[in-house]
Structures are given as structure tokens and as C-alpha cells.
Protein backbone atom coordinates (compact mmCIF):
# COMPACT_ATOMS: atom_id res chain seq x y z
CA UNK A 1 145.88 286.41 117.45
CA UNK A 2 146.83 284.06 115.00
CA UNK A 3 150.94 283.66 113.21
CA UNK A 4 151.41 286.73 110.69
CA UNK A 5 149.90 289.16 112.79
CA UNK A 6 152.14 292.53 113.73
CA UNK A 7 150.58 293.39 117.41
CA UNK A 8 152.77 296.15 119.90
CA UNK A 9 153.79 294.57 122.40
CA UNK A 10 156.41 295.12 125.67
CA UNK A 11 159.48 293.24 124.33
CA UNK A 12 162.65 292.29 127.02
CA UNK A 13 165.89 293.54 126.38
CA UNK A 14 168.07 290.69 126.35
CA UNK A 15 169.79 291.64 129.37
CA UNK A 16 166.60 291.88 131.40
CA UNK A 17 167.42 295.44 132.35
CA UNK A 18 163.96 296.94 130.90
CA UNK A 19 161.90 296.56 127.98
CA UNK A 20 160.47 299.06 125.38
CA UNK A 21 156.91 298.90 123.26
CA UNK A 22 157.73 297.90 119.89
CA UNK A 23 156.01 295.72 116.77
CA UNK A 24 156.44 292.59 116.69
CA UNK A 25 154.89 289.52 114.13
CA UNK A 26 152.99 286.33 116.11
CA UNK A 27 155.06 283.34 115.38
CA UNK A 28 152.37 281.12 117.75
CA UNK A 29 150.00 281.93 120.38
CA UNK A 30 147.38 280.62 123.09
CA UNK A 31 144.48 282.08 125.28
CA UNK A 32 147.51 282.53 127.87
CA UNK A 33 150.64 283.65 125.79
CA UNK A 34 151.93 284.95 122.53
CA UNK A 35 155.69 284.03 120.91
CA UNK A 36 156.82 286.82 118.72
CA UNK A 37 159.79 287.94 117.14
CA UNK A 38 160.89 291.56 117.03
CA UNK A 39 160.67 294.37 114.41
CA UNK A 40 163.26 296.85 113.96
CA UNK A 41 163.93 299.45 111.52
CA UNK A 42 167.88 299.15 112.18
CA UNK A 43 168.30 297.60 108.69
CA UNK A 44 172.36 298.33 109.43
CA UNK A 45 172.16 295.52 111.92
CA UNK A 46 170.68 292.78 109.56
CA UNK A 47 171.90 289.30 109.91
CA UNK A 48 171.55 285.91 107.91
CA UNK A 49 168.07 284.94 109.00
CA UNK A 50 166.19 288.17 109.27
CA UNK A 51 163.08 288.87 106.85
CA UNK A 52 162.68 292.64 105.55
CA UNK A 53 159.28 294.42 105.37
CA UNK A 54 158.52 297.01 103.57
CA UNK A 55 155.38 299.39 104.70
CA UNK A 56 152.21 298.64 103.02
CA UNK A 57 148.21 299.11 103.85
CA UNK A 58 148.11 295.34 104.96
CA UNK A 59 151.37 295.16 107.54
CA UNK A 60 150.55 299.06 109.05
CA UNK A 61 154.57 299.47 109.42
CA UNK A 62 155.30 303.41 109.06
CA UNK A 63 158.89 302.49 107.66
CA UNK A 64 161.16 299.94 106.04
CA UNK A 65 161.44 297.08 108.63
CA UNK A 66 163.37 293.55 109.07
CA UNK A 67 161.59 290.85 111.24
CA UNK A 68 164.59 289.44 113.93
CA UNK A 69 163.78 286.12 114.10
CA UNK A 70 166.96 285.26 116.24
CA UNK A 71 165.17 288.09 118.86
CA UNK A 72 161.87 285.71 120.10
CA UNK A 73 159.99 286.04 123.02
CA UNK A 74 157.35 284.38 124.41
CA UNK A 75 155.26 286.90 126.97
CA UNK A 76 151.59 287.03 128.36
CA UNK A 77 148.90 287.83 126.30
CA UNK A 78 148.43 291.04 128.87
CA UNK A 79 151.10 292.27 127.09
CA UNK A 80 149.47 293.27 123.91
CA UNK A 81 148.87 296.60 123.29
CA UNK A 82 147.35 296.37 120.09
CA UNK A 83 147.40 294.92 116.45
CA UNK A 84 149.01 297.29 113.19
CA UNK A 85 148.23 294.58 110.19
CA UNK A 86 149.30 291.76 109.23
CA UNK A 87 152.70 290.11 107.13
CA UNK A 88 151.40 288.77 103.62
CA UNK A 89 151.56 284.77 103.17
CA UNK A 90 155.05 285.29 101.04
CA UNK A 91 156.78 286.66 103.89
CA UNK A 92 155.30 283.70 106.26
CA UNK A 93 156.57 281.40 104.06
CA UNK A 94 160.33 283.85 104.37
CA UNK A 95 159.45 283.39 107.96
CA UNK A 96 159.57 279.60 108.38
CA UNK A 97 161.98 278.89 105.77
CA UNK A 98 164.37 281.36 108.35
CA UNK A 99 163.06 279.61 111.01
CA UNK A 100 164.27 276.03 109.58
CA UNK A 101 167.56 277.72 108.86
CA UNK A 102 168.01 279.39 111.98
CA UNK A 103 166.91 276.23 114.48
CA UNK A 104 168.48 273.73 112.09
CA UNK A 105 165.56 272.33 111.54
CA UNK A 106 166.55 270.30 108.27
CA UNK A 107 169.15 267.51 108.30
């Protein structure tokens, strides 16, 4: 797995309580463990650092989609259930520059 990739994967609820098969896009990964950020299709919950998708051939999302980059896990590799596509190297670059934004990565 490499960063860009969309794979299905068992996310966590925040609370702990459960956790549901969803996409998600690789933000890093090793021979041990993955760290991914959640896709939703609950555009009406959109906030400041999230990065919208739109379905295409490449990504293999069924409908519109934002990328929650304040949702990140990191989980085992086991976890993986498969890969849909892939996000294009525009929306990697939306990806970081969210990620600078969102960890206050800039002075």
C-alpha cells in the first residue's frame, strides 16, 4: 500500500463502541500497519480541512465523497479488506496542504 490509495478497511468509532467497514485513503503505511483517514459520503457534515472526491474510474468511489482528515487511524495491516483505486496526485497535494493546516504544521 502506498499514500493515495482508497483500501476498505474496519475503521473505530471514536467512542470505541464498534467499528464499521468503510473506504478509507493511506496517508502512510508499513509491513505492520496502515494510517488512514476516513471517507464519508455525509457531505452535510463537512468541516474546514476535509478534501471532496468525486467518483471516477481511477478512485472506484460509487458516490460523491469528502476525505475526513481530522478522522485518522492507524490499524493493522490485517485489517484491509481490499483496495477500490486510488486519489489522483491533485487531491494528494489537497491532502497535505489540509494536513499542514489541520496539525499546524506551518509557523
Amino acid at each position: 500500500m502506498k499514500k493515495g490509495d482508497i483500501i476498505l478497511i474496519s475503521f473505530p468509532f471514536t467512542d470505541l463502541t464498534g467499528s464499521k467497514l468503510r473506504p478509507a485513503v493511506v496517508l502512510a503505511s508499513n509491513e505492520l500497519d496502515v494510517t488512514v483517514a476516513f471517507i464519508t459520503t455525509q457531505l452535510k457534515w463537512r468541516e474546514e480541512f476535509d478534501v471532496l472526491l468525486s467518483p471516477n474510474l481511477t478512485n472506484g468511489l460509487k458516490m460523491d465523497s469528502m476525505i475526513r482528515l481530522s478522522k485518522i487511524a492507524t490499524l493493522d495491516v490485517e485489517l484491509v479488506e481490499g483496495k477500490l483505486g486510488n486519489v489522483t496526485t491533485d487531491d494528494i497535494l489537497l491532502i497535505n496542504n489540509s494536513l499542514i493546516k489541520l496539525f499546524k504544521l506551518k509557523n
